[in-house]
PDB file of N, CA and C in Angstrom:
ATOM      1  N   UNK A   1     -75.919  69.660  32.561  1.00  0.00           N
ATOM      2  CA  UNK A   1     -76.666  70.173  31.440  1.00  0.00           C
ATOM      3  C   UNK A   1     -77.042  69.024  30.517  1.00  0.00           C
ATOM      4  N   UNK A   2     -78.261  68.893  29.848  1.00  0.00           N
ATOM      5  CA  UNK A   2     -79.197  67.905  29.339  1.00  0.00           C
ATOM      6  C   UNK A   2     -78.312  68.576  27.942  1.00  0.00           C
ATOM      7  N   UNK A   3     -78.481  67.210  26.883  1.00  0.00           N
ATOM      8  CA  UNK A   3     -78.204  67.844  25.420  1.00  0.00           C
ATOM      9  C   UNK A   3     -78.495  66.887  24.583  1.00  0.00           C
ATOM     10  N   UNK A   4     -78.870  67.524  23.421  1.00  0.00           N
ATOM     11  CA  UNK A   4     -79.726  66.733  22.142  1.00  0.00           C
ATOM     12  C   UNK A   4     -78.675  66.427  21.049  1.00  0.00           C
ATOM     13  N   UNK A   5     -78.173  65.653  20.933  1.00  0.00           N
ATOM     14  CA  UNK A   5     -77.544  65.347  19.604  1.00  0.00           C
ATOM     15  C   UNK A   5     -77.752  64.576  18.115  1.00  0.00           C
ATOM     16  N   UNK A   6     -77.657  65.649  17.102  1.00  0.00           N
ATOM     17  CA  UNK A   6     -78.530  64.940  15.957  1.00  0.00           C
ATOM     18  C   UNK A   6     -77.546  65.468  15.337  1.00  0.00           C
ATOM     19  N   UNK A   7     -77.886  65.083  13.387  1.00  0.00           N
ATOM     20  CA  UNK A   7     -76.693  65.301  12.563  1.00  0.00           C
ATOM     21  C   UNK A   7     -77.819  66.314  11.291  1.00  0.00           C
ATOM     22  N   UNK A   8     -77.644  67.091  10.937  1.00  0.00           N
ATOM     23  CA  UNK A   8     -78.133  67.794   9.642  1.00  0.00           C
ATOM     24  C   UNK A   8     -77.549  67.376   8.577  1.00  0.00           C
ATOM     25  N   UNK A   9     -78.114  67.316   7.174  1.00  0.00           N
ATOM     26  CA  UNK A   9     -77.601  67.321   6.287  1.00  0.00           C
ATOM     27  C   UNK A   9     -78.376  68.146   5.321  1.00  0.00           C
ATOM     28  N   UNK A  10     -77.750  69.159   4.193  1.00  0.00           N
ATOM     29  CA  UNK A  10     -78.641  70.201   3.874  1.00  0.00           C
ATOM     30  C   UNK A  10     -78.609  69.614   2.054  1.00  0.00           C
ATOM     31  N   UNK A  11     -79.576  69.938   1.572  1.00  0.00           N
ATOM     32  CA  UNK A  11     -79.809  69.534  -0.091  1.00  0.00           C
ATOM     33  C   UNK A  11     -78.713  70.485  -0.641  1.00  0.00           C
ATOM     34  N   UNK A  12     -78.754  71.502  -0.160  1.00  0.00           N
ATOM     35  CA  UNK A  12     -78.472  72.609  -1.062  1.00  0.00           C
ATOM     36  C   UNK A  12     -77.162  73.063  -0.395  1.00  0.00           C
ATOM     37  N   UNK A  13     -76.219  74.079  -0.735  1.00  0.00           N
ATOM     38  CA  UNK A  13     -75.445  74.461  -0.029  1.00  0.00           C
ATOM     39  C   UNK A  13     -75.701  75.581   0.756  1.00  0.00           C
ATOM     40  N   UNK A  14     -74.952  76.259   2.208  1.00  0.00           N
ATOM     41  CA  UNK A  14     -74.744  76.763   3.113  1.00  0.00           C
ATOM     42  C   UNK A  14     -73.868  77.726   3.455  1.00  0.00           C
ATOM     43  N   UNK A  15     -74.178  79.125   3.884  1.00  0.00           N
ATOM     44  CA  UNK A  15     -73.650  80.047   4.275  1.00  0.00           C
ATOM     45  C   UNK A  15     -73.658  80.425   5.228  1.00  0.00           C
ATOM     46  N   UNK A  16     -72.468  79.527   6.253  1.00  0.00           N
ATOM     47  CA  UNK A  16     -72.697  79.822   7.692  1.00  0.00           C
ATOM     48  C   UNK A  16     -71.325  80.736   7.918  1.00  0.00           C
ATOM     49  N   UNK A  17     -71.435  82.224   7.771  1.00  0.00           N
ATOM     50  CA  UNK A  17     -70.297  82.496   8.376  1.00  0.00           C
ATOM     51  C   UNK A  17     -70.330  83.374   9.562  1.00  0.00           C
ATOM     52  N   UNK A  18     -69.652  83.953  10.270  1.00  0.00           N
ATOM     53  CA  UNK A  18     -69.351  84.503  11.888  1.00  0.00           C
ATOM     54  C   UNK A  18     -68.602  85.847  11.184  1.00  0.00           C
ATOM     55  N   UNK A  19     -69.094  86.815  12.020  1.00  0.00           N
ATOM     56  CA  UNK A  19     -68.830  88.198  12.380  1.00  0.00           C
ATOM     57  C   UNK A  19     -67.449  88.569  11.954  1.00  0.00           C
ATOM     58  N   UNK A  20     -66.754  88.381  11.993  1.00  0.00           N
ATOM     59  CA  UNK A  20     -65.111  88.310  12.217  1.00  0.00           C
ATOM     60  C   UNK A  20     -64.522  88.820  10.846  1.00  0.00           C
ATOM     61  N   UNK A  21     -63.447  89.701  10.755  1.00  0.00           N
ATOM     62  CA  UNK A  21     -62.933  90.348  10.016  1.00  0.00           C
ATOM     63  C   UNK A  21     -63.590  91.244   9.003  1.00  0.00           C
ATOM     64  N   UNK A  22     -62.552  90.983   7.260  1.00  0.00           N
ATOM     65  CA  UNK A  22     -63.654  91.816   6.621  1.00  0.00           C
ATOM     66  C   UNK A  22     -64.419  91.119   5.918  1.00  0.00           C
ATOM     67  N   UNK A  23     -66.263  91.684   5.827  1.00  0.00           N
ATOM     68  CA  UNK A  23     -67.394  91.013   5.437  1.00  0.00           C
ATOM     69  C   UNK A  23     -67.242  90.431   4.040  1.00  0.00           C
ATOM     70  N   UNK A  24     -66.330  90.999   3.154  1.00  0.00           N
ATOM     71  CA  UNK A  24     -65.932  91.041   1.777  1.00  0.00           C
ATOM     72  C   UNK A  24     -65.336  89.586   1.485  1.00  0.00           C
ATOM     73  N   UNK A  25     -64.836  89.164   2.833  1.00  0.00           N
ATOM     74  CA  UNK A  25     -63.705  87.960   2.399  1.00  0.00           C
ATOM     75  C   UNK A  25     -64.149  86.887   2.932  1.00  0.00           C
ATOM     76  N   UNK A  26     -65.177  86.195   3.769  1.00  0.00           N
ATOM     77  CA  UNK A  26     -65.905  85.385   4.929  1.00  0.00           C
ATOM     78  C   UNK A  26     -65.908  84.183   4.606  1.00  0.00           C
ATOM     79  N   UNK A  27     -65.546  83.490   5.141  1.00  0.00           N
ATOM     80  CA  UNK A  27     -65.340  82.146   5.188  1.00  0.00           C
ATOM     81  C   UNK A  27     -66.468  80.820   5.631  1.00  0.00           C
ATOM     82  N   UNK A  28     -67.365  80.250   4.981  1.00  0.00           N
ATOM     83  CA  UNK A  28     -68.374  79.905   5.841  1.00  0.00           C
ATOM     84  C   UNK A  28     -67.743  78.646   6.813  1.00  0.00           C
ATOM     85  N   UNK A  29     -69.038  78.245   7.748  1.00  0.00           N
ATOM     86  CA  UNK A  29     -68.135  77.265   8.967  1.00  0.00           C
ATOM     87  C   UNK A  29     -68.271  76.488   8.445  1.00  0.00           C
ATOM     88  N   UNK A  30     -67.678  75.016   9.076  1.00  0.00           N
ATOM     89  CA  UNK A  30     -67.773  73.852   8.680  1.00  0.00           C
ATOM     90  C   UNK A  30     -69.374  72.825   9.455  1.00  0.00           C
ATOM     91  N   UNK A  31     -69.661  73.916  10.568  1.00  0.00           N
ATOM     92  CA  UNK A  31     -70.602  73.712  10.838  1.00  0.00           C
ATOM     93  C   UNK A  31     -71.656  74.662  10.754  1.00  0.00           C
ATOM     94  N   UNK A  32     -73.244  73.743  11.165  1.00  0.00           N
ATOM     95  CA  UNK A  32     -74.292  74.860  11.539  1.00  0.00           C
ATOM     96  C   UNK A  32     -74.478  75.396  12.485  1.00  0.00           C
ATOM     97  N   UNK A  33     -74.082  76.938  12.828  1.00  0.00           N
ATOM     98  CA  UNK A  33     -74.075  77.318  14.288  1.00  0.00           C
ATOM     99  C   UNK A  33     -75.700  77.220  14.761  1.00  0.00           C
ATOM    100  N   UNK A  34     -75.736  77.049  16.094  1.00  0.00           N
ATOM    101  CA  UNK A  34     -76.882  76.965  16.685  1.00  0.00           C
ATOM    102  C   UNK A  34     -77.740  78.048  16.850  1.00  0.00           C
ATOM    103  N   UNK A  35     -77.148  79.231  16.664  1.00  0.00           N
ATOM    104  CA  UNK A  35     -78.000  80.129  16.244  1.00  0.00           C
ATOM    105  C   UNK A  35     -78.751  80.188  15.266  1.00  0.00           C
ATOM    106  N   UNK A  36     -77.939  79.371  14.344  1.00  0.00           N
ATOM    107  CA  UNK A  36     -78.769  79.641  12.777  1.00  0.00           C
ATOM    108  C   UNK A  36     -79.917  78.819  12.992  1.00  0.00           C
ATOM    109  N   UNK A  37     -80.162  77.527  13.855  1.00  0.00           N
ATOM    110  CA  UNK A  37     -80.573  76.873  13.666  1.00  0.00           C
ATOM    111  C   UNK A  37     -81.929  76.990  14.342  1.00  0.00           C
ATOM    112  N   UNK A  38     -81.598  77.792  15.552  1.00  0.00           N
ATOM    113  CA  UNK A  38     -82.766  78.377  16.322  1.00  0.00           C
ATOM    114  C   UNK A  38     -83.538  79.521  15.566  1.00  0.00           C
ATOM    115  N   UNK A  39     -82.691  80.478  14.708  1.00  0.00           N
ATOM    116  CA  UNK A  39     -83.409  81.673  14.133  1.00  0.00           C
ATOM    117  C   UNK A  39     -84.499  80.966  12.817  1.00  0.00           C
ATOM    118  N   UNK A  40     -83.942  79.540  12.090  1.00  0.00           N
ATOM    119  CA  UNK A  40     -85.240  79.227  11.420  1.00  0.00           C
ATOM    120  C   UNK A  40     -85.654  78.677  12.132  1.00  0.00           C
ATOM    121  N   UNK A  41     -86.045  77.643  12.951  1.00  0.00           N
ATOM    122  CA  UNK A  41     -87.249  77.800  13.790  1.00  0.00           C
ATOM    123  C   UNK A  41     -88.532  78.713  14.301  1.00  0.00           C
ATOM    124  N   UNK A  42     -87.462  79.601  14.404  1.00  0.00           N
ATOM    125  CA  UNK A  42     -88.241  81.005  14.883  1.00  0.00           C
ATOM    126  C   UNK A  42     -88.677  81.782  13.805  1.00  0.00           C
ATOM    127  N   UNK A  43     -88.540  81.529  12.993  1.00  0.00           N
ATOM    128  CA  UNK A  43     -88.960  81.777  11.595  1.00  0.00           C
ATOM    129  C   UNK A  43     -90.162  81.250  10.833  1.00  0.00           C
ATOM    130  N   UNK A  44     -90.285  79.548  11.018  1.00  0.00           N
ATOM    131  CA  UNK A  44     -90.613  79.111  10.669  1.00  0.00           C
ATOM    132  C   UNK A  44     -92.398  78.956  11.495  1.00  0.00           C
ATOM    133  N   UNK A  45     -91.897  79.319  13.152  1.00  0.00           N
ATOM    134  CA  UNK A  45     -92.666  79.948  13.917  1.00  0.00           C
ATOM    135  C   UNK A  45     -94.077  81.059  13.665  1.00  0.00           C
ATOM    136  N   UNK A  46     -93.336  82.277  12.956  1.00  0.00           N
ATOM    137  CA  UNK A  46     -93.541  82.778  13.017  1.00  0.00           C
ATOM    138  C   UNK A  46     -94.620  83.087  11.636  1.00  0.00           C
ATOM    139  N   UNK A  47     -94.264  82.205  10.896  1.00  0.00           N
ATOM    140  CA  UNK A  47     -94.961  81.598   9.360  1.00  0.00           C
ATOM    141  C   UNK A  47     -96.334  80.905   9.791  1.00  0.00           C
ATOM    142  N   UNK A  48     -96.059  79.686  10.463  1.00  0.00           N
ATOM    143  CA  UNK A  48     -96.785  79.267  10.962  1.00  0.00           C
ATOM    144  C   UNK A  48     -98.004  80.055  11.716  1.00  0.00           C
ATOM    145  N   UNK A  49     -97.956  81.017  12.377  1.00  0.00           N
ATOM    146  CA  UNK A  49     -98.680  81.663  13.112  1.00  0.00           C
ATOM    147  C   UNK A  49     -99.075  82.671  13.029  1.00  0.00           C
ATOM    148  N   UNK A  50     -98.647  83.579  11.445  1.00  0.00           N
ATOM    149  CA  UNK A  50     -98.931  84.480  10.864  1.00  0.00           C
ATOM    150  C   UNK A  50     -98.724  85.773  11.758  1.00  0.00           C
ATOM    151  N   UNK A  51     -97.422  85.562  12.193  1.00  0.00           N
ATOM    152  CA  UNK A  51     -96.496  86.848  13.116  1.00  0.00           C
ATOM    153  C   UNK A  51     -95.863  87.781  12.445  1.00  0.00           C
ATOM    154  N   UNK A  52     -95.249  89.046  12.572  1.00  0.00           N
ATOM    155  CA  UNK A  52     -94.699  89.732  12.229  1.00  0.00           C
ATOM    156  C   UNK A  52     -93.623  89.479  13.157  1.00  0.00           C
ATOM    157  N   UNK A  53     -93.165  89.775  14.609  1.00  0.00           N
ATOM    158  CA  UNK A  53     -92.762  89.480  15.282  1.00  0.00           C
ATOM    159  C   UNK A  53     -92.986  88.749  16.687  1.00  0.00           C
ATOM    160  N   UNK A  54     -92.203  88.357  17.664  1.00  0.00           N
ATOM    161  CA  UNK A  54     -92.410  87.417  18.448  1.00  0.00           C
ATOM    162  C   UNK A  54     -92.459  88.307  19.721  1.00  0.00           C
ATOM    163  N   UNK A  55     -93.840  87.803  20.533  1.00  0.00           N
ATOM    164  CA  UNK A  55     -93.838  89.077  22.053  1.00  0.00           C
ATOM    165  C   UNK A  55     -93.110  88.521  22.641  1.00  0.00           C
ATOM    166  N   UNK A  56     -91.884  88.997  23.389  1.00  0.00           N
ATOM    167  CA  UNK A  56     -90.925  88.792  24.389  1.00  0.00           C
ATOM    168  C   UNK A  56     -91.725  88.828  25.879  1.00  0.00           C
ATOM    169  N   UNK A  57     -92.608  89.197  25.905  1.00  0.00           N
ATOM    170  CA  UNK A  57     -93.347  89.350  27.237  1.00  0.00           C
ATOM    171  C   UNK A  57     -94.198  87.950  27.677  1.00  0.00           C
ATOM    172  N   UNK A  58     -94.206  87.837  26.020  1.00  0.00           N
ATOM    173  CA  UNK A  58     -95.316  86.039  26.400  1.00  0.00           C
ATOM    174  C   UNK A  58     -94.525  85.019  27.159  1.00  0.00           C
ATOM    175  N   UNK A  59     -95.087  84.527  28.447  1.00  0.00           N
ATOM    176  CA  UNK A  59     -93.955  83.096  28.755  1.00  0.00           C
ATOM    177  C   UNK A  59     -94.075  81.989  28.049  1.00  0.00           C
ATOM    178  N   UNK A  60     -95.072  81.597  26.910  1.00  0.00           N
ATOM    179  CA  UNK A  60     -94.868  80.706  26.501  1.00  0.00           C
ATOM    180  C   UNK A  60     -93.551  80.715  24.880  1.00  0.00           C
ATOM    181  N   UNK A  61     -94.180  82.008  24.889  1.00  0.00           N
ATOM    182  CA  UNK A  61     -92.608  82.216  23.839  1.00  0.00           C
ATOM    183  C   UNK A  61     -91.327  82.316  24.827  1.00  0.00           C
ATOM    184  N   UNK A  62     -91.210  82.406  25.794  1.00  0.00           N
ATOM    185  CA  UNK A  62     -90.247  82.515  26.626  1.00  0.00           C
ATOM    186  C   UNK A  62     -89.482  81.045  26.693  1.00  0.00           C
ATOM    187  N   UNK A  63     -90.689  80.773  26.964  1.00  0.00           N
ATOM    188  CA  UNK A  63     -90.165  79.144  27.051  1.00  0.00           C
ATOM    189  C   UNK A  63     -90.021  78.630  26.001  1.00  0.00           C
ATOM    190  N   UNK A  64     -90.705  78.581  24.979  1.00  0.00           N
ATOM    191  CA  UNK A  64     -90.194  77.367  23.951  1.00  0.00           C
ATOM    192  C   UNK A  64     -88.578  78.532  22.970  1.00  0.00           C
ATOM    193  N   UNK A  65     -88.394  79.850  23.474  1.00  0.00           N
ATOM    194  CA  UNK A  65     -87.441  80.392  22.549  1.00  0.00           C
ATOM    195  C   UNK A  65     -86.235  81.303  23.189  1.00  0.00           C
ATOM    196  N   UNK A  66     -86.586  81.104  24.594  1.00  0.00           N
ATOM    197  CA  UNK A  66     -85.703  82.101  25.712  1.00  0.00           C
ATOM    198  C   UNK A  66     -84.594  81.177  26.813  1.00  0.00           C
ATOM    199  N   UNK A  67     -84.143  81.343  26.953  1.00  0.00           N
ATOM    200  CA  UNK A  67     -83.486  80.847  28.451  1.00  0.00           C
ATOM    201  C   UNK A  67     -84.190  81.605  29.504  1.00  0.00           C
ATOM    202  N   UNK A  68     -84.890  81.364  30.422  1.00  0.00           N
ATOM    203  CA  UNK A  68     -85.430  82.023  31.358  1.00  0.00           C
ATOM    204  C   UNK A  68     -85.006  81.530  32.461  1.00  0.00           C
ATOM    205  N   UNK A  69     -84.464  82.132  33.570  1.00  0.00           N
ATOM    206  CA  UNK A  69     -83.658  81.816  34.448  1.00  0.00           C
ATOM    207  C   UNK A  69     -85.087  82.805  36.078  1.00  0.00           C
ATOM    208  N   UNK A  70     -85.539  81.802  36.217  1.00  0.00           N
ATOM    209  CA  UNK A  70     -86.576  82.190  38.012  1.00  0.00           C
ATOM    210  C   UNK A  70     -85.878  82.019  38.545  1.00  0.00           C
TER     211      UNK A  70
END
């Protein structure tokens, strides 16, 4: 498996927390999960291109935002 390694650093502070226990008490991570990091993209995507949402049927959204396994 190929992999990209870079470092973030954010101006502002960060609320990365995970599912787990109760929502009331959440702990954020010490890191940025990669989800978060893909969902602004896809966000930012979607700004860009004046989307509401993203067609799952398109392969080119497939590709630049899916794992697609032929």
């Amino acid at each position: 498996m190929k992999a990209i390694t870079f470092s973030l650093h954010t101006k502002q502070p960060l609320l990365a927390t995970s599912f787990q226990g109760d929502p009331n008490s959440d702990v954020s991570c010490s890191y940025i999960p990669g989800s978060m990091i893909r969902g602004a993209i896809i966000g930012r995507y979607l700004k860009h291109h004046n989307l509401s949402e993203l067609d799952l049927e398109n392969e080119e959204i497939q590709s630049l935002f899916l794992i697609v396994k032929k």
